[in-house]
N, C-alpha and C. Protein backbone atom coordinates (compact mmCIF):
# COMPACT_ATOMS: atom_id res chain seq x y z
N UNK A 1 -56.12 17.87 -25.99
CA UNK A 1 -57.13 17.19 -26.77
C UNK A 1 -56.48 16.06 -27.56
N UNK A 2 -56.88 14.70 -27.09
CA UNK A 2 -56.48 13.33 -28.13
C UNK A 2 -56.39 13.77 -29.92
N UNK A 3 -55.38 13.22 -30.25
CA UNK A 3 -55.68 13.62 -31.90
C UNK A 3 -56.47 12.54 -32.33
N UNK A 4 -56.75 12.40 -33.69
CA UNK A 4 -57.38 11.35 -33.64
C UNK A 4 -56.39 10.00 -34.65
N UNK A 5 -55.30 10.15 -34.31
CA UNK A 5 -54.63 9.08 -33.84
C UNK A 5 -54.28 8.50 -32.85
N UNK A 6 -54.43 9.16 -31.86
CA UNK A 6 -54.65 8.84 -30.65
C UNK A 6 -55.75 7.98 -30.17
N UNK A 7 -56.91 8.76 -30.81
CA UNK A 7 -58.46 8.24 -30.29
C UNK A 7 -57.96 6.77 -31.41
N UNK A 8 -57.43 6.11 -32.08
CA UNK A 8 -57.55 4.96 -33.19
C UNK A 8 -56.77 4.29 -32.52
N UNK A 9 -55.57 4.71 -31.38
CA UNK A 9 -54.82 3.43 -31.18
C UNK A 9 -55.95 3.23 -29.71
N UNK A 10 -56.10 4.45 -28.95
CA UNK A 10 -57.54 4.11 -27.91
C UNK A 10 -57.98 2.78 -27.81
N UNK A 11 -58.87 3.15 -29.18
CA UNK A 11 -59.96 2.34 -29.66
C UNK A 11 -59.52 0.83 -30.12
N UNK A 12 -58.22 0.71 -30.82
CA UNK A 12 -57.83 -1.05 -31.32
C UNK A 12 -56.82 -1.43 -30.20
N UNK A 13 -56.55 -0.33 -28.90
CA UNK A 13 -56.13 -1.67 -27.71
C UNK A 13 -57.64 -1.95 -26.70
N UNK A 14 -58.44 -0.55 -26.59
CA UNK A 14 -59.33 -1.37 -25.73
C UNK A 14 -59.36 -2.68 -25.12
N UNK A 15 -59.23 -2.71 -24.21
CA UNK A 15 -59.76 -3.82 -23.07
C UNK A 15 -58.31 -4.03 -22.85
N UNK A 16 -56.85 -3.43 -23.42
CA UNK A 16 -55.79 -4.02 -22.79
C UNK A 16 -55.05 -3.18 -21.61
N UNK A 17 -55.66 -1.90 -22.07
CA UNK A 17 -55.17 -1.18 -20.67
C UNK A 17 -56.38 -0.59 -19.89
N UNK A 18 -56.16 0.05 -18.55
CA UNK A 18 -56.67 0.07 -17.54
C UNK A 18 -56.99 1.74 -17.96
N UNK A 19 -56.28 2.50 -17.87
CA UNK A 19 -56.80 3.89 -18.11
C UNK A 19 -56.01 4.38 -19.25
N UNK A 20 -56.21 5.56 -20.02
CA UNK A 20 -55.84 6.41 -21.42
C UNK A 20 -55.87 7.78 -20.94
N UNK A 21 -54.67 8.63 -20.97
CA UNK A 21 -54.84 9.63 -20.64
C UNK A 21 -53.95 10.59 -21.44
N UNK A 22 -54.08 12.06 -21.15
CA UNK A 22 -52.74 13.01 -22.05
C UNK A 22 -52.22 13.29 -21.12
N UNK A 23 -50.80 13.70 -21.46
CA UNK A 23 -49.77 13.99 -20.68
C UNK A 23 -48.86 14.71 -21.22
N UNK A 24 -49.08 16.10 -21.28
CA UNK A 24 -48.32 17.46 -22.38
C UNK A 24 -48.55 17.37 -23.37
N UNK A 25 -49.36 16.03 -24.11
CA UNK A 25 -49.40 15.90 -26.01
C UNK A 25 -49.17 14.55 -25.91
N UNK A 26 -49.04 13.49 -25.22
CA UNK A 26 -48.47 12.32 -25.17
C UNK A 26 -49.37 11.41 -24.65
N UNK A 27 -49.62 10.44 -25.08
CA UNK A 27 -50.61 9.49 -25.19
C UNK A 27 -50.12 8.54 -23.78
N UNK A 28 -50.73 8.26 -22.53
CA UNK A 28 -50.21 7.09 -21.52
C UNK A 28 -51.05 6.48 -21.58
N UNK A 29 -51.01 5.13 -21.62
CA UNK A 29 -51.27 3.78 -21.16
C UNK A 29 -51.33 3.25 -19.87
N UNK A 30 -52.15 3.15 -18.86
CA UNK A 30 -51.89 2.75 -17.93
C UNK A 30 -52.14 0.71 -18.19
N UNK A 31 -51.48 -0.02 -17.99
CA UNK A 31 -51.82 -1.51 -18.26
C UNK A 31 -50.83 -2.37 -17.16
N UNK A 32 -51.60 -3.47 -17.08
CA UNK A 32 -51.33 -4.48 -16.26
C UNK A 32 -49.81 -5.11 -17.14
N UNK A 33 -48.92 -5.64 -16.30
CA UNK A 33 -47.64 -6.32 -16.87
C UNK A 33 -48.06 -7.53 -17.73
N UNK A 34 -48.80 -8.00 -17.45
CA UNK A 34 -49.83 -9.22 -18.33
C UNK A 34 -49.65 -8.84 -19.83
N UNK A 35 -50.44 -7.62 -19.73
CA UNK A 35 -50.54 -7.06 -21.17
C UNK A 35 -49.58 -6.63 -22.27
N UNK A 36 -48.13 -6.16 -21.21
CA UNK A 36 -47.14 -5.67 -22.58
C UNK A 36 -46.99 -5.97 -23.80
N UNK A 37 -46.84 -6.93 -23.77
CA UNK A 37 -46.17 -7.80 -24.79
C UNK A 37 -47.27 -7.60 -26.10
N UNK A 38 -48.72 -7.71 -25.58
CA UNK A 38 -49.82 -7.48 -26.49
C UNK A 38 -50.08 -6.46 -26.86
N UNK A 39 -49.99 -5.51 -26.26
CA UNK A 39 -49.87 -3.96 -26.56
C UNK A 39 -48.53 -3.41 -27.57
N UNK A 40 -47.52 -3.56 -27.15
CA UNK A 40 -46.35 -3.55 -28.01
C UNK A 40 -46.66 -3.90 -28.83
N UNK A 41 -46.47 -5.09 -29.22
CA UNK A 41 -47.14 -5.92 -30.46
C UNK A 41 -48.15 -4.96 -31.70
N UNK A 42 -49.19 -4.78 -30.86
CA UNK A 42 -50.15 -4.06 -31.67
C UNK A 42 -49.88 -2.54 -32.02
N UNK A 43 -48.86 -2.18 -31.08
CA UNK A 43 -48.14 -0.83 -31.22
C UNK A 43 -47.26 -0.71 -32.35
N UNK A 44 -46.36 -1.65 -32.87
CA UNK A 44 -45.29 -1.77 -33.75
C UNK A 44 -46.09 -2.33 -35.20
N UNK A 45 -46.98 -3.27 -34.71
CA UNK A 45 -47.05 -3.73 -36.13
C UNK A 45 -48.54 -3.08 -36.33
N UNK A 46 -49.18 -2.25 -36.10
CA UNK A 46 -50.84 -1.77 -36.29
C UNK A 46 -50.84 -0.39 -36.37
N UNK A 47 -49.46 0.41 -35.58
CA UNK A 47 -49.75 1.14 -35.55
C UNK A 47 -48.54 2.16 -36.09
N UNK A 48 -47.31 1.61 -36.44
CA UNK A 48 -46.23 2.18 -36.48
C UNK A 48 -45.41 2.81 -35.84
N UNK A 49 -45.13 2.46 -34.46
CA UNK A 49 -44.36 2.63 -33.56
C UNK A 49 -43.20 1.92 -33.59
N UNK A 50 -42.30 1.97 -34.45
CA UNK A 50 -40.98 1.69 -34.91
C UNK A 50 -39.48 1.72 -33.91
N UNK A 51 -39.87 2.59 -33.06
CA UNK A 51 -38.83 3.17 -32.35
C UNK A 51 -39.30 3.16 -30.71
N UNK A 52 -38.50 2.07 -30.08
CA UNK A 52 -38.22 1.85 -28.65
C UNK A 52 -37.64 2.75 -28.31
N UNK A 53 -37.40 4.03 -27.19
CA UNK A 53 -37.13 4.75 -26.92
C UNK A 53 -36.49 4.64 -25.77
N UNK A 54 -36.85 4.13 -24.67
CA UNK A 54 -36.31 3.92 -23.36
C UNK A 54 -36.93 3.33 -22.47
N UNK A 55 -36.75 2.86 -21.45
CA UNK A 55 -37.74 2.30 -20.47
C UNK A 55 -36.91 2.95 -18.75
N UNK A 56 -37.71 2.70 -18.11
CA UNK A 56 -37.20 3.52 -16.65
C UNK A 56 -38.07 2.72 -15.78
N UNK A 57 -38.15 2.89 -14.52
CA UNK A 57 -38.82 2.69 -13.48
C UNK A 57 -38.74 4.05 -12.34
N UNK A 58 -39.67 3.65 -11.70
CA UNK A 58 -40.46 4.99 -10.42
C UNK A 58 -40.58 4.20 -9.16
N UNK A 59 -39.74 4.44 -8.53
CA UNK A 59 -39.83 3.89 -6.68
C UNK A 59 -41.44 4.75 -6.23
N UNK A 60 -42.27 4.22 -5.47
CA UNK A 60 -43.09 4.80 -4.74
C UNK A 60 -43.03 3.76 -3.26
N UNK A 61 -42.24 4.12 -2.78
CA UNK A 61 -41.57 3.32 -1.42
C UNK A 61 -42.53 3.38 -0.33
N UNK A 62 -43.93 3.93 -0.59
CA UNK A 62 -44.92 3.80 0.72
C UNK A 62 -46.26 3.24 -0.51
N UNK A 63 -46.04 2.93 -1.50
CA UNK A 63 -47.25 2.83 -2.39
C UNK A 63 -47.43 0.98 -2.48
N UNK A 64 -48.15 0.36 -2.81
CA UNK A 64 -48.25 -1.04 -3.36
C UNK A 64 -49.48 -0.85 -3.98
N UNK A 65 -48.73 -1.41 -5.39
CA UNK A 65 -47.49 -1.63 -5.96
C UNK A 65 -46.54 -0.83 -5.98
N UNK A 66 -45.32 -1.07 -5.47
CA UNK A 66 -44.12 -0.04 -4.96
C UNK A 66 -43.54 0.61 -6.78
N UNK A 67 -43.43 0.04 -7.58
CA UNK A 67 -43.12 0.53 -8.73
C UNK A 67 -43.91 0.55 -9.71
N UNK A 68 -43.53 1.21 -10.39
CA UNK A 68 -44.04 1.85 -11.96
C UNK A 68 -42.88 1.36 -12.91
N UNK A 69 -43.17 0.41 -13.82
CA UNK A 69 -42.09 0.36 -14.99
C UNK A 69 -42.24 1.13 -16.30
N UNK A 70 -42.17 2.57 -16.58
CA UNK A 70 -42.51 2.54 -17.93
C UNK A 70 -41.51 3.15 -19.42
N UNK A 71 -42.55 3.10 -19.89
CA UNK A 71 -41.61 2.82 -21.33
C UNK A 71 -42.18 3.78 -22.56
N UNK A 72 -40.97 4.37 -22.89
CA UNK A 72 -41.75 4.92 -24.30
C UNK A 72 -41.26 4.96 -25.93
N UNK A 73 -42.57 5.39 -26.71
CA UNK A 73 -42.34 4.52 -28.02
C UNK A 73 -42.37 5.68 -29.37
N UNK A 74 -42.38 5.87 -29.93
CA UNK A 74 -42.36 6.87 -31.18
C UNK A 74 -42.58 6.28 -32.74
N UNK A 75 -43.79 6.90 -32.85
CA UNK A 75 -43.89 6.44 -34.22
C UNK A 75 -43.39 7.44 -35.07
N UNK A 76 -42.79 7.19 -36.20
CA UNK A 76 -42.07 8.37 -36.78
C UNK A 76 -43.04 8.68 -37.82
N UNK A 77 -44.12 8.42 -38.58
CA UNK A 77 -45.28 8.26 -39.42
C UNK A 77 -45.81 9.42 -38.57
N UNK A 78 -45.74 9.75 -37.95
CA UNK A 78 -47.12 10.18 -37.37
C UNK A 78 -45.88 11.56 -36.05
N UNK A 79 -45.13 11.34 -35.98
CA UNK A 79 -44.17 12.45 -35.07
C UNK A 79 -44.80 12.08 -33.41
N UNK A 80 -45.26 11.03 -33.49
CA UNK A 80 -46.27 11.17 -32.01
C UNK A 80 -45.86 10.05 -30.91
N UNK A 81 -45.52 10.24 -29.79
CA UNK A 81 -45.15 9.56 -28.76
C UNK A 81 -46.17 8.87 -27.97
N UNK A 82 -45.66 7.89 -27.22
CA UNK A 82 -46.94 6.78 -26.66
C UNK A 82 -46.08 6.58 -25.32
N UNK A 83 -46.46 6.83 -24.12
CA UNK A 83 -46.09 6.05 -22.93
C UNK A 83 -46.47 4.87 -22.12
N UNK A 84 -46.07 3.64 -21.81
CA UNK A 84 -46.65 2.98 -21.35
C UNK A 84 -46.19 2.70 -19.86
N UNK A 85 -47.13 3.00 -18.97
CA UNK A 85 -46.78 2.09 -17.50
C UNK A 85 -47.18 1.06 -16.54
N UNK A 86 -46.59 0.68 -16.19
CA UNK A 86 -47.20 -0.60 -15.68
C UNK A 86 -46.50 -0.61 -14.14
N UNK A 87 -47.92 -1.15 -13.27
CA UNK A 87 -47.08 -1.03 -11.38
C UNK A 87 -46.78 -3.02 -11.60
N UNK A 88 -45.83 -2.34 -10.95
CA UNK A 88 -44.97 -3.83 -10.58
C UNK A 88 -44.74 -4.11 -9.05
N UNK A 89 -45.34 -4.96 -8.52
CA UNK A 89 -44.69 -5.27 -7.10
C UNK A 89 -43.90 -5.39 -6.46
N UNK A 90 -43.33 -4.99 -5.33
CA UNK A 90 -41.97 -5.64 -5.14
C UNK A 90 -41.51 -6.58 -4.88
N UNK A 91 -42.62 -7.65 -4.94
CA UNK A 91 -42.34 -9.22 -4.45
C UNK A 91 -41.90 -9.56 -5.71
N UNK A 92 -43.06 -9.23 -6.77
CA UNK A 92 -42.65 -9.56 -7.84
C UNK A 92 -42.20 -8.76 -9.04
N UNK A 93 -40.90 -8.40 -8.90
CA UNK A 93 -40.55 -7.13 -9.69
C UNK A 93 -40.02 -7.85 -11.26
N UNK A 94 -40.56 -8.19 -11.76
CA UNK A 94 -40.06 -8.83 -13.38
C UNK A 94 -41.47 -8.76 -13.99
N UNK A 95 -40.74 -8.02 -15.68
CA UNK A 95 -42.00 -8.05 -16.58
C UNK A 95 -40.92 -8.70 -17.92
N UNK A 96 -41.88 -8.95 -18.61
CA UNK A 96 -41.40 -9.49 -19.90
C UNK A 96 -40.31 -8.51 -20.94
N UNK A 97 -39.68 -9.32 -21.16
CA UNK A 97 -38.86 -8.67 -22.02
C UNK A 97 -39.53 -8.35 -23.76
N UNK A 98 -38.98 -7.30 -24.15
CA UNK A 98 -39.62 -7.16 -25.19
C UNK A 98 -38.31 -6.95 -26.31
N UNK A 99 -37.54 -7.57 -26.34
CA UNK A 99 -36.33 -8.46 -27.27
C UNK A 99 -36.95 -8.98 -28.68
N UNK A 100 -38.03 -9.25 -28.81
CA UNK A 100 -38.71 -10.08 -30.02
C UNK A 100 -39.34 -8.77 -30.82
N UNK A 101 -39.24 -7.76 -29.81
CA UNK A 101 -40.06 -6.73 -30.79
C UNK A 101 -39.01 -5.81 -31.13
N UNK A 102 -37.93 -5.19 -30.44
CA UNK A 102 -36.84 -3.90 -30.78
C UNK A 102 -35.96 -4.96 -29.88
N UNK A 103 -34.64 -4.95 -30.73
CA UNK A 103 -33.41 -5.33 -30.74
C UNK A 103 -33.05 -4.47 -29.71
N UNK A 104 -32.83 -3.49 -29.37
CA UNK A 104 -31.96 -2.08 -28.40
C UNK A 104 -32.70 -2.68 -27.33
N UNK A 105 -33.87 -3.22 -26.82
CA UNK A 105 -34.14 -3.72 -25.82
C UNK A 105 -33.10 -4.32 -25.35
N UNK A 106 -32.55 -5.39 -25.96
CA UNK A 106 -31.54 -6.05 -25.35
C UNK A 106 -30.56 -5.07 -24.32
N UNK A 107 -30.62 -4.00 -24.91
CA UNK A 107 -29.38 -2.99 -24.24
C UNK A 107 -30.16 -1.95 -23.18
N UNK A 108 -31.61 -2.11 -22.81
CA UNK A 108 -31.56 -0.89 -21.92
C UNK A 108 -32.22 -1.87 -21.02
């Protein structure tokens, strides 16, 4: 069951991601690569998600879009985790860097 911090960040990204779902207690994002940068954004400074955590990618080698890039975030206000993923093509496998928002980006 969404907490209802959950249902508040829901509700102030509307229209930037594609689906919202739980995942053990954990909030996913499904969103277009378009969107990161705007989502982050509103994640760090709206919502208190302070802490870049890691980012990874997912081969799906018979799927298109062949990858999944995602990433996750922790607000320490709140003890509550946020996942975000995004399919990436393999033609075009580059998404934006998010360097302007968490410094440790630079490093993963």
């Amino acid at each position: 069951m969404p907490t209802p911090f959950y249902e508040s960040i829901i509700t102030g990204l509307q229209g930037l991601y594609q689906r919202a779902w739980d995942s053990h207690g954990m909030l996913v994002l499904d969103l277009a690569p378009a969107n990161l940068v705007a989502v982050v954004d509103r994640l760090k400074t709206g919502f208190g998600f302070a802490l870049f955590l890691d980012v990874t990618a997912i081969d799906y080698p018979e799927r298109v879009p062949r990858f999944d890039v995602v990433y996750h975030f922790l607000c320490p206000a709140h003890m509550q985790r946020v996942r975000l993923k995004l399919p990436v093509d393999e033609q075009d496998a580059e998404v934006a860097t998010l360097v302007q928002h968490y410094g440790s980006a630079r490093y993963m």
